[in-house]
Protein backbone atom coordinates (compact mmCIF):
# COMPACT_ATOMS: atom_id res chain seq x y z
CA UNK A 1 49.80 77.43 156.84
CA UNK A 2 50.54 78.93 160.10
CA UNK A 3 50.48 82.86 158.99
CA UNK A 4 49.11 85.08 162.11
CA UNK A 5 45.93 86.99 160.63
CA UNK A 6 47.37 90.14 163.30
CA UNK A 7 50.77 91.05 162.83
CA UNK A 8 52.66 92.89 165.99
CA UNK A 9 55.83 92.53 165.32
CA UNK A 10 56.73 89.78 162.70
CA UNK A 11 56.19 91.92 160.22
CA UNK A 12 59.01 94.37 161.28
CA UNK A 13 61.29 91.21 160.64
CA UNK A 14 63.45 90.59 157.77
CA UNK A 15 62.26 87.37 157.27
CA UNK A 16 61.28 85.58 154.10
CA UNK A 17 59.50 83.55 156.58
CA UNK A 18 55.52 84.21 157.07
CA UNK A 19 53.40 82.18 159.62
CA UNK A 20 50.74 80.13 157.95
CA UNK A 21 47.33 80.62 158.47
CA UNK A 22 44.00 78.56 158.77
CA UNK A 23 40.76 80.12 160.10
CA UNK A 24 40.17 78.53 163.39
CA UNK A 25 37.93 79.78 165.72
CA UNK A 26 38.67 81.55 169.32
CA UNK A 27 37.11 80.41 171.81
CA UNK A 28 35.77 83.60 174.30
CA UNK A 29 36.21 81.19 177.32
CA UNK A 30 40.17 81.68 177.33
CA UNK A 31 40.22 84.95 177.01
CA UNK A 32 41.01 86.47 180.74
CA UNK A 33 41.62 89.49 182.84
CA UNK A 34 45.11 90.70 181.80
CA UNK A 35 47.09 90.09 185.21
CA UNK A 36 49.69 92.62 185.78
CA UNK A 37 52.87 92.49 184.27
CA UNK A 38 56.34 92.20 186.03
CA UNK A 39 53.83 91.68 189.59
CA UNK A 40 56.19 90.05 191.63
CA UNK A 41 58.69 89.67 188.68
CA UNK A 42 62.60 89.43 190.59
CA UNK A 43 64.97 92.04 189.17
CA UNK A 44 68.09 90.47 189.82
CA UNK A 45 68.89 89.19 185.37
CA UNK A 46 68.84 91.26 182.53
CA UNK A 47 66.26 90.57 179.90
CA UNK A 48 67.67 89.51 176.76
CA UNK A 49 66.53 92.44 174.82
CA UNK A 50 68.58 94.67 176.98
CA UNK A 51 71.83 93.37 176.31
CA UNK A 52 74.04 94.81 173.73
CA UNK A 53 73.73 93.63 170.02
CA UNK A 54 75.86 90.84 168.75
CA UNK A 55 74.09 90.53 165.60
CA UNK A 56 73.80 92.91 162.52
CA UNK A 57 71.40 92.75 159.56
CA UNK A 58 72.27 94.52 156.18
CA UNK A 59 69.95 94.60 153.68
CA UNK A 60 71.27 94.26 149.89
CA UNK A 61 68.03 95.08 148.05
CA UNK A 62 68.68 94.39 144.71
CA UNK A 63 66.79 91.61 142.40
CA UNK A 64 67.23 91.25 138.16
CA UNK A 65 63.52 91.61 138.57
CA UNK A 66 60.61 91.04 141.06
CA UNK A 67 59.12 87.73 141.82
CA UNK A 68 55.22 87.66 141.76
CA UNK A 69 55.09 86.67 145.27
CA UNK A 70 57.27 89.80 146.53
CA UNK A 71 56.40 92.49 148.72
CA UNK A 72 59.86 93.06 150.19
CA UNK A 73 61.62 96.50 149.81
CA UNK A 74 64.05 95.95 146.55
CA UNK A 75 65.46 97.52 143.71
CA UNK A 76 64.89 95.57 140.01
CA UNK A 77 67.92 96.42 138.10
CA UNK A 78 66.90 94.41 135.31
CA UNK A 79 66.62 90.80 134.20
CA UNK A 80 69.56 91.29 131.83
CA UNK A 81 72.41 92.23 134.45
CA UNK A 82 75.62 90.87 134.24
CA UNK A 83 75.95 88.73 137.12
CA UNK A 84 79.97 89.78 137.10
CA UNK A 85 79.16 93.40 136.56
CA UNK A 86 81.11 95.15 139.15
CA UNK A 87 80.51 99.23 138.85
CA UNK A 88 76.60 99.74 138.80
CA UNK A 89 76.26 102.93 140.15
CA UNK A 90 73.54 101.86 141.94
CA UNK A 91 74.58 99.30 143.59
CA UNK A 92 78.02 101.35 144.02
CA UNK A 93 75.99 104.61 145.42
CA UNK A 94 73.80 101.81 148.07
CA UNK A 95 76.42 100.28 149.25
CA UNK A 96 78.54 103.86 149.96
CA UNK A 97 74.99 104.99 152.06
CA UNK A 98 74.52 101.91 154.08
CA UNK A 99 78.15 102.38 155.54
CA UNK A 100 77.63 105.88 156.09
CA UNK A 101 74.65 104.89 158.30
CA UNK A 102 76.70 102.38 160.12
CA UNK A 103 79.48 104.72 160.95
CA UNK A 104 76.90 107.47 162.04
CA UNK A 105 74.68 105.21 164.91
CA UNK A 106 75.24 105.71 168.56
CA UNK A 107 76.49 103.25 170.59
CA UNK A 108 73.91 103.39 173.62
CA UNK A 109 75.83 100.14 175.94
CA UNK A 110 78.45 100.45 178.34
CA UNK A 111 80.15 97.53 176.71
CA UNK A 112 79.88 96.91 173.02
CA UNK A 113 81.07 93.52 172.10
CA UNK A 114 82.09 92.59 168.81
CA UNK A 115 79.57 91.19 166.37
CA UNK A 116 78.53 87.31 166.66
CA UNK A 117 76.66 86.70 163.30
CA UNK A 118 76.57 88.75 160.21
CA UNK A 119 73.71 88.29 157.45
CA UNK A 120 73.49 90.02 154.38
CA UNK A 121 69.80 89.64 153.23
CA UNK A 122 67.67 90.98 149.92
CA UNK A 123 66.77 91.09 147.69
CA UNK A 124 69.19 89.14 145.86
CA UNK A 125 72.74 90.20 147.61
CA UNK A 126 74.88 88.11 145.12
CA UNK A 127 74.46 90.79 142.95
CA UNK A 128 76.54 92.74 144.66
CA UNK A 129 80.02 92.68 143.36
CA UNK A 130 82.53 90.79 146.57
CA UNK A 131 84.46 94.43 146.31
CA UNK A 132 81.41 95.96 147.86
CA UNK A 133 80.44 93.08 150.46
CA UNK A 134 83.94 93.58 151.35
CA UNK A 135 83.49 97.67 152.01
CA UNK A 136 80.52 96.71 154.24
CA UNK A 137 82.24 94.01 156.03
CA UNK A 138 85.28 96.08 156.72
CA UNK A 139 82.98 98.93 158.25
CA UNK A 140 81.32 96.87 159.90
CA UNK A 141 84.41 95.50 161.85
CA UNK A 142 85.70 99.20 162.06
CA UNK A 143 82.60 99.94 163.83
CA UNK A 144 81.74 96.95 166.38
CA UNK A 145 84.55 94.41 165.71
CA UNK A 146 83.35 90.90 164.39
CA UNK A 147 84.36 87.44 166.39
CA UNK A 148 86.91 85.46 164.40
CA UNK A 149 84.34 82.55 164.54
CA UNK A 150 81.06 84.69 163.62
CA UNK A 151 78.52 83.76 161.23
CA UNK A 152 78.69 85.63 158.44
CA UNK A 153 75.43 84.15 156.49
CA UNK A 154 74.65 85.76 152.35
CA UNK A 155 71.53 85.10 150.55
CA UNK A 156 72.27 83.56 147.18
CA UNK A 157 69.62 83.26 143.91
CA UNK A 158 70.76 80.62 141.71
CA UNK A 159 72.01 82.28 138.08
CA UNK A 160 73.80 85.27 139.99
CA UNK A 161 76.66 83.84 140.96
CA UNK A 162 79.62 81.43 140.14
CA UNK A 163 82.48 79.28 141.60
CA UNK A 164 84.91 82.31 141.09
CA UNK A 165 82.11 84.84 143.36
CA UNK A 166 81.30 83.00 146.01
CA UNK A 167 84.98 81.79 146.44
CA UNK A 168 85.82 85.83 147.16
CA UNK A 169 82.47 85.91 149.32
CA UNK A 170 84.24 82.98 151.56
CA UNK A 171 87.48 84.94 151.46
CA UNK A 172 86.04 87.74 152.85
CA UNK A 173 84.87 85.89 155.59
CA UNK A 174 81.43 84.58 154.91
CA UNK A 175 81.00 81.06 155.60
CA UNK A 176 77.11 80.66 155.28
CA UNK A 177 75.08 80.55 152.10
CA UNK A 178 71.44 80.92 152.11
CA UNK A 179 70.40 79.52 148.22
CA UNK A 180 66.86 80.64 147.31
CA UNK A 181 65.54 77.41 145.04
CA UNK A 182 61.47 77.63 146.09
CA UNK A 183 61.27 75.30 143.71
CA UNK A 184 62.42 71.76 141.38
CA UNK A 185 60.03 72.53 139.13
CA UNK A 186 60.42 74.90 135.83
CA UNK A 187 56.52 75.53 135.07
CA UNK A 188 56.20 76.49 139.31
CA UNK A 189 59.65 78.55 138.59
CA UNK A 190 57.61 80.81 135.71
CA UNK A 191 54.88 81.04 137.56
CA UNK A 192 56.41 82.47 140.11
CA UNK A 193 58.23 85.01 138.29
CA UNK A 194 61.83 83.72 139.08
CA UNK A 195 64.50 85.17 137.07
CA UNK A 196 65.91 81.42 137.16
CA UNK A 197 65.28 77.79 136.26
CA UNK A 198 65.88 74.67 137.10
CA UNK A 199 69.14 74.06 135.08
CA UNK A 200 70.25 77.16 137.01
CA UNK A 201 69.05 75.52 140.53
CA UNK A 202 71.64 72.73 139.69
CA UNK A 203 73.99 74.72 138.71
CA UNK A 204 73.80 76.58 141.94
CA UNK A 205 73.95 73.79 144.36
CA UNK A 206 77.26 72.30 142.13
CA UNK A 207 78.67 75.50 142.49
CA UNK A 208 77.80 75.86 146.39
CA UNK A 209 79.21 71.96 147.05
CA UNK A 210 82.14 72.27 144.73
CA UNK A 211 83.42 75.51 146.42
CA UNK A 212 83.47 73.53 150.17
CA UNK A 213 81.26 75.67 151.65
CA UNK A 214 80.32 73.73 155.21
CA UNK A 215 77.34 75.36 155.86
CA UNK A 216 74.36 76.23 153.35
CA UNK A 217 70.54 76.30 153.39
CA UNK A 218 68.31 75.67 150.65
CA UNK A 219 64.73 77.78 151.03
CA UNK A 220 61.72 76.95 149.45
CA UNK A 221 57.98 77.88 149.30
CA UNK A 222 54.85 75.75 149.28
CA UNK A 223 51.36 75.93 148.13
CA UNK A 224 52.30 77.43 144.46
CA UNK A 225 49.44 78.03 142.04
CA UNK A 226 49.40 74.95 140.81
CA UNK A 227 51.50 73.07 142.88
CA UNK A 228 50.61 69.06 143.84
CA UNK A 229 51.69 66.98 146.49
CA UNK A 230 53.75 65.20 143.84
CA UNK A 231 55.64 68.03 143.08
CA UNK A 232 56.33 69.35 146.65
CA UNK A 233 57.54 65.37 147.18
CA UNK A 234 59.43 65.58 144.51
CA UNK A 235 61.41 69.42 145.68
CA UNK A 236 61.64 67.64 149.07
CA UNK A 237 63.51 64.85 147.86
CA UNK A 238 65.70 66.65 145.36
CA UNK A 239 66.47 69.05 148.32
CA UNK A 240 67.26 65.95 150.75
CA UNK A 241 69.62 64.83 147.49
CA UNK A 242 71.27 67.84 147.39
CA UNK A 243 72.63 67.56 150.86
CA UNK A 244 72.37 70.98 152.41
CA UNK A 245 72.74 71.24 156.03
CA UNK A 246 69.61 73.37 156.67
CA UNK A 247 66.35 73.63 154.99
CA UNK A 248 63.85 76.88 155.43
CA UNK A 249 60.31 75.91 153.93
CA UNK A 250 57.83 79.22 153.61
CA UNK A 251 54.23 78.75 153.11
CA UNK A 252 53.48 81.28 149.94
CA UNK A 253 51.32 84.06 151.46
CA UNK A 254 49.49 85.99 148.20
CA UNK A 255 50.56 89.73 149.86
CA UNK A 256 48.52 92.78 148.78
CA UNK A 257 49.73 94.83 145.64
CA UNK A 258 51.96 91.97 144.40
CA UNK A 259 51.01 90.39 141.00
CA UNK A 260 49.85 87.41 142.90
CA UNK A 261 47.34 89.25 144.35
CA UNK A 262 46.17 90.86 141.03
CA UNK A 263 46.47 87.18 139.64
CA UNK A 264 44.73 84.86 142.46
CA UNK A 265 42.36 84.64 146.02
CA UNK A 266 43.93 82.48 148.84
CA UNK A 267 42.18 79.49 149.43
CA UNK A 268 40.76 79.03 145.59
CA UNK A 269 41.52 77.41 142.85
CA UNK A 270 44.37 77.20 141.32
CA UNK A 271 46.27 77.82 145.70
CA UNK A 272 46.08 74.74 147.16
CA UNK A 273 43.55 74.92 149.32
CA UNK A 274 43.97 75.46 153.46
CA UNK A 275 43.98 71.65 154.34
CA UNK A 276 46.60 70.72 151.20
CA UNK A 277 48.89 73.26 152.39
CA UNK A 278 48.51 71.92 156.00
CA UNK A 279 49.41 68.52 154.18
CA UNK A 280 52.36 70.32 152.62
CA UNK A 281 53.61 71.01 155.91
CA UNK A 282 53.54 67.71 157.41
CA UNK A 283 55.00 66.27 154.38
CA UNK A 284 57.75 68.71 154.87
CA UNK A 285 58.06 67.79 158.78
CA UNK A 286 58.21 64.28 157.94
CA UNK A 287 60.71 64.16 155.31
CA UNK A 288 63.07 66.45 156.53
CA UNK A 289 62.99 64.84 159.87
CA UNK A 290 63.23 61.22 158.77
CA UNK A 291 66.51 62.57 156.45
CA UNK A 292 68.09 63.99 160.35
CA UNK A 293 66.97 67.22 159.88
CA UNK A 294 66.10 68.80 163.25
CA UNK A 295 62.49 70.99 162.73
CA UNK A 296 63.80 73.46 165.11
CA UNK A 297 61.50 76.24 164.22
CA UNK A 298 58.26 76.53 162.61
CA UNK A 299 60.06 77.19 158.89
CA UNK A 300 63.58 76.13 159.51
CA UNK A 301 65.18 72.16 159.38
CA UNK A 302 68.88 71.74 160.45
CA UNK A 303 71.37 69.20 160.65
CA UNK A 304 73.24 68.87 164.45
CA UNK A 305 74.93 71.94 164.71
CA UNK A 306 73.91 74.00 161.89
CA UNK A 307 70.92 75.89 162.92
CA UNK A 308 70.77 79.59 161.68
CA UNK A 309 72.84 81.21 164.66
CA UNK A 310 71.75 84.61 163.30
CA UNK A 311 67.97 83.45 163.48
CA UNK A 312 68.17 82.12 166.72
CA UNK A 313 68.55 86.15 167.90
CA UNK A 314 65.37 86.22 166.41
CA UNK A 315 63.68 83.51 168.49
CA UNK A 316 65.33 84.33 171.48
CA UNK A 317 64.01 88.26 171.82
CA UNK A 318 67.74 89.35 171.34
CA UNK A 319 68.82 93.04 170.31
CA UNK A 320 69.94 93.08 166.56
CA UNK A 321 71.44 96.02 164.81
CA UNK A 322 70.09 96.51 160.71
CA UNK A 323 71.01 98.66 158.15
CA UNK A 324 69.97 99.45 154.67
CA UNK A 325 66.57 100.01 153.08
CA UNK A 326 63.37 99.43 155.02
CA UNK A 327 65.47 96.87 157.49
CA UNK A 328 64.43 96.56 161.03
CA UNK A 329 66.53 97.17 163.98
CA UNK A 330 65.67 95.48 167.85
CA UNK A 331 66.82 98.09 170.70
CA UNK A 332 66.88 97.60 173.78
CA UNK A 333 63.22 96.52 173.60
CA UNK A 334 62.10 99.03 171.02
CA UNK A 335 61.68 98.52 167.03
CA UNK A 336 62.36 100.59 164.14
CA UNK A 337 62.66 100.44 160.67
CA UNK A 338 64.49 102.73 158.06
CA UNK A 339 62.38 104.52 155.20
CA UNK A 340 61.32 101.84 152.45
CA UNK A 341 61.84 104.39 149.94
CA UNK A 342 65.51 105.37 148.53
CA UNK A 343 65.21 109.26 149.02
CA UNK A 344 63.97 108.92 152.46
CA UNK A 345 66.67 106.45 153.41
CA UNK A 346 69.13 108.75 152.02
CA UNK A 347 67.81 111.67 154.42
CA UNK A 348 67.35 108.75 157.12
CA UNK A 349 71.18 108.68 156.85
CA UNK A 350 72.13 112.30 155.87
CA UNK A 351 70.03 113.19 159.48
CA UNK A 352 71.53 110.13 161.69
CA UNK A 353 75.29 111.82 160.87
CA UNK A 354 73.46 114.87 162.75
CA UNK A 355 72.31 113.26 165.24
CA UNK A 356 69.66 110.34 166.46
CA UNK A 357 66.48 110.07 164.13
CA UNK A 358 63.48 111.60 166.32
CA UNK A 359 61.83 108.39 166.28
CA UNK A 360 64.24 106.88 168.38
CA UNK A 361 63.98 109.69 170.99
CA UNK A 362 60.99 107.49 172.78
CA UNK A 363 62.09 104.78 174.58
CA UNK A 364 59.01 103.63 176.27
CA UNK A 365 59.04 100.09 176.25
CA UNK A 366 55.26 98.22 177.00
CA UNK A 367 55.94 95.40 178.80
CA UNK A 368 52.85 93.51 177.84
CA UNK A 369 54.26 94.39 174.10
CA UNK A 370 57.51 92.62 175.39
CA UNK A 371 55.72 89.73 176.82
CA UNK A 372 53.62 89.28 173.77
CA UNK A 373 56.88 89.02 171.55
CA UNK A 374 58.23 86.79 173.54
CA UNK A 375 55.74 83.93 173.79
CA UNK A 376 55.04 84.71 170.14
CA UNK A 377 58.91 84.07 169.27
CA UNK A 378 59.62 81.42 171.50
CA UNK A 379 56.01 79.04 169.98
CA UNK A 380 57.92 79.13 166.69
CA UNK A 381 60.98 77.19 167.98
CA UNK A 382 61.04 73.60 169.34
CA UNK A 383 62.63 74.62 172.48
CA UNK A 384 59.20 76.97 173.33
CA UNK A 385 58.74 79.46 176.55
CA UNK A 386 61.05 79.09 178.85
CA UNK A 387 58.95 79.19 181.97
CA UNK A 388 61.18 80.49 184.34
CA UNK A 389 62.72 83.28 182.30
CA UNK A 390 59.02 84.84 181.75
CA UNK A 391 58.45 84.56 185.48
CA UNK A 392 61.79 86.56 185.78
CA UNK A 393 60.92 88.59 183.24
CA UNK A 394 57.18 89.42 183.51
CA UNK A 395 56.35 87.81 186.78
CA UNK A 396 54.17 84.77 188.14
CA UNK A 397 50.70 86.09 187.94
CA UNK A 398 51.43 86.09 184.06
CA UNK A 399 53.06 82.81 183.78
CA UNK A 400 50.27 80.80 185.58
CA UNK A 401 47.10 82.58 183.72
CA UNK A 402 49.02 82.04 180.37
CA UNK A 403 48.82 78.41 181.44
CA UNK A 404 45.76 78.02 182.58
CA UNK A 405 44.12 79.58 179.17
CA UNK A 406 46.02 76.70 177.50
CA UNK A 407 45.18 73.36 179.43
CA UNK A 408 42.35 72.76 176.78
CA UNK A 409 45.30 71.86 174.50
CA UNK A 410 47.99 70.49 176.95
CA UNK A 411 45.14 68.21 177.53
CA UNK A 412 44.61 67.79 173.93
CA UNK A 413 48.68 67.43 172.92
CA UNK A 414 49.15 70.65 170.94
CA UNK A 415 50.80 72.58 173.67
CA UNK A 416 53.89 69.98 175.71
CA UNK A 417 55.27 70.95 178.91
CA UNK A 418 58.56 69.75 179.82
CA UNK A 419 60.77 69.53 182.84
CA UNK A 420 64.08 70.90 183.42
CA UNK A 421 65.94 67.91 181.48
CA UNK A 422 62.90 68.84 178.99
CA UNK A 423 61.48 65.48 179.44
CA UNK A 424 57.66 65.58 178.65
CA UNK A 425 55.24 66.22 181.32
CA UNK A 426 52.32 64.15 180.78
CA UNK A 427 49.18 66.43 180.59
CA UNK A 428 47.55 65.33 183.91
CA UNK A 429 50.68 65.85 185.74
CA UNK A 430 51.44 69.32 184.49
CA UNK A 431 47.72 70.32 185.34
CA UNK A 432 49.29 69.01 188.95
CA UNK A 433 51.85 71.26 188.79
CA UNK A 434 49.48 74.20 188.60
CA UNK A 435 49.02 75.45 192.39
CA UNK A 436 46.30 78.36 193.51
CA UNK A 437 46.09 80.93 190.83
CA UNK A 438 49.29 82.53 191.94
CA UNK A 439 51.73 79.39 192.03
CA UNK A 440 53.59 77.82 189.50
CA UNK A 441 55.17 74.53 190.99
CA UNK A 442 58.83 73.64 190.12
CA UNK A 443 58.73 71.21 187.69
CA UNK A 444 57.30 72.91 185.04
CA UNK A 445 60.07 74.56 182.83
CA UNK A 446 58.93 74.86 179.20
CA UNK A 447 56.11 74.80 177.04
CA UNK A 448 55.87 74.22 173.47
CA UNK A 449 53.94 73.44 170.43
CA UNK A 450 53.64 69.66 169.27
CA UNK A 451 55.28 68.81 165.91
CA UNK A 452 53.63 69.31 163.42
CA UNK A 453 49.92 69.59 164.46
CA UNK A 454 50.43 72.00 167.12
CA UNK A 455 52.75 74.37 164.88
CA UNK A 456 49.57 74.09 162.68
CA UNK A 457 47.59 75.63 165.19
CA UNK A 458 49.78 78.60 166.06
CA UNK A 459 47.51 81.25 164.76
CA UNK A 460 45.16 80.47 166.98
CA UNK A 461 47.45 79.47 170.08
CA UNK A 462 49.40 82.92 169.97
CA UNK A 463 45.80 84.53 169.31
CA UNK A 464 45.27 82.79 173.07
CA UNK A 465 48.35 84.86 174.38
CA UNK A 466 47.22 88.23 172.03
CA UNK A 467 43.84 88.21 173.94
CA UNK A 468 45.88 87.72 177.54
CA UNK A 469 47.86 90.51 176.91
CA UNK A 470 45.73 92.92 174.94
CA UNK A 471 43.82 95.63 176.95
């Protein structure tokens, strides 16, 4: 579906989330003279990605085995482990290094306030014994202090965990579940290497609903091998049964060196093919939107009020913090990511209690880098580019030719503008609003992608702003 065929900085994410992609053409005639960046651009606001971090990512690697879509960083202890086993020494020895390396980083901000969401991501972290969530958590609030209110999000695989678990997960403090379903079907379970099935997947949601756990997410992945629009109607209805309060749906992406890759070629037989997966999606849209599920970015449904706070740092270009195993940390404008492997991390963190990690000594931010993630980030949510922030930001020149490359769609309805009170601008009177080549009239305060057909056409929208940008 909407997967980017170039990567910048998605990829550095520790998202389960991947763009889909179809193979539309560019069209040379949009591509322009890169204005300058930050020409004319008013210094009197901080960026977003300068402020200090209220958001930290742990990783919790571990999985009973790996899936055949799975390319993520994680360590397979084995399909047979005790979901109640509390002293692996690996998972014991992990959990003792990630705290070391949150102790040992250097605060860089004047002001360091306490943390506003918390997500522990995999890997499968309901492995992990609540003892050792606990350790983290406690470090964690040693370290930066954590808001009475935060969100304090765990991902969950069905068949790892039980009532008696996640009820000491929720006394800890976490208050957001993450359940990783992908699918209602058993034969799309197997072929996907899950270490669960369905009877587990029900199971999982009783659990989750009997424990009174307010917020929870159910995740799942389209175009399977194999899978039919009946089934992905079916998993869309059993999920809009289940009554979570936020859906994440993730276009399978066959990844290299995973068995899937060994196995299958995207786009044949038995993948659904480019155009059923686009179906997928819009099936998804639909549902989830007719059951009052907001679509308020490209993968992720809510109900009022429940969107993934933690994401939404994401989205909005925020700093993050991350720990553990090949996570990804967002720095005052600058990303970096730990050793994948478990001996580097380990001298990753025996070197940060020395000091800083030379590969944080360069703090040269590009701002046509920063620009680039930003208009990238802000096309995957509903609320889009927030016009007068990027003029702040990155300046007018910018603004206007990012514009003007996209009035072939504005006129076409895959790219909205909207006013202040984010009212929609029809497309004649936005093209109004577009002065002399250096003017950008008032009205015109966001832009976004139409739902669903312009989400669909994201790779080749952001591939518009790439070729801006790009030298």
């Amino acid at each position: 579906m909407l997967r980017l065929s170039f990567t910048p900085l998605i990829s550095s994410y520790h998202l389960k989330c991947k763009l889909p992609k179809f193979p539309f053409t560019l069209k040379n005639s949009h591509t322009q003279c890169t204005p300058s960046v930050r020409q004319n651009a008013p210094t009197n606001s901080t960026p977003l990605y300068q402020l200090p971090p209220t958001s930290a990512y742990v990783h919790l690697p571990f999985c009973r085995k790996r899936c055949h879509y799975c390319d993520f960083t994680i360590i397979a202890l084995g399909s047979s482990v005790n979901q109640s086993h509390d002293d692996d020494p690996r998972i014991v020895d992990y959990v003792e290094l990630v705290c070391r390396e949150i102790k040992a980083i250097r605060l860089d901000f004047d002001q360091c306030p306490p943390l506003e969401t918390v997500f522990f991501g995999g890997g499968t972290p309901s492995l992990v014994p609540p003892r050792l969530v606990k350790t983290v958590l406690d470090t964690l609030r040693s370290k930066f202090g954590v808001f009475s209110d935060a969100e304090i999000s765990i991902e969950m695989d069905p068949g790892t965990f039980n009532a008696e678990k996640l009820r000491a997960l929720m006394e800890l403090g976490v208050n957001r579940v993450s359940l990783g379903v992908q699918a209602f079907q058993e034969e799309l379970l197997k072929a996907c290497g899950r270490a669960h099935g369905i009877a587990e997947v029900h199971e999982a949601i009783e659990i989750v609903k009997s424990c009174g756990i307010a917020n929870w997410s159910i995740d799942l992945i389209s175009s399977l091998p194999h899978q039919t629009a009946k089934m992905w109607e079916e998993t869309l209805r059993l999920t809009v049964d289940s009554e979570p309060n936020h859906v994440s749906v993730y276009d399978l992406q066959v990844e290299k060196d995973t068995k899937f890759a060994a196995l299958y070629t995207p786009g044949e037989f038995p993948l659904p093919s480019e155009f059923q997966s686009a179906e997928f999606y819009k099936m998804a849209s639909e549902t989830l939107i007719n059951a009052g599920y907001d679509h308020y970015e490209i993968s992720s449904y809510s109900k009022p009020g429940y969107q993934c706070r933690h994401n939404l740092t994401y989205w909005k270009n925020r700093s993050f913090y991350a720990f553990g195993l090949g996570s990804a940390s967002y720095l005052n404008g600058l990303r970096f990511s730990r050793p994948k492997k478990l001996r580097e991390y380990k001298a990753y963190v025996d070197y940060s209690e020395d000091g800083i990690p030379t590969h944080l000594k360069n703090n040269n931010v590009d701002p046509k880098d920063m620009a680039m993630d930003v208009v990238m980030l802000s096309f995957r949510t509903a609320r889009g580019l927030d016009i007068k922030s990027f003029i702040q930001d990155f300046g007018p020149s910018l603004a206007v030719s990012l514009i003007q490359a996209y009035k072939p769609y504005i006129k076409s309805g895959h790219v909205l503008c909207l006013d202040r009170d984010r009212k929609l601008i029809m497309a004649r009177e936005a093209m109004s609003l577009l002065g002399d080549k250096d003017e950008l009239q008032d009205g015109l305060a966001f832009m976004r992608l139409s739902d669903p057909e312009g989400f669909l056409l994201s790779n080749e929208l952001i591939s518009i702003a790439f070729g801006l940008l790009s030298p």
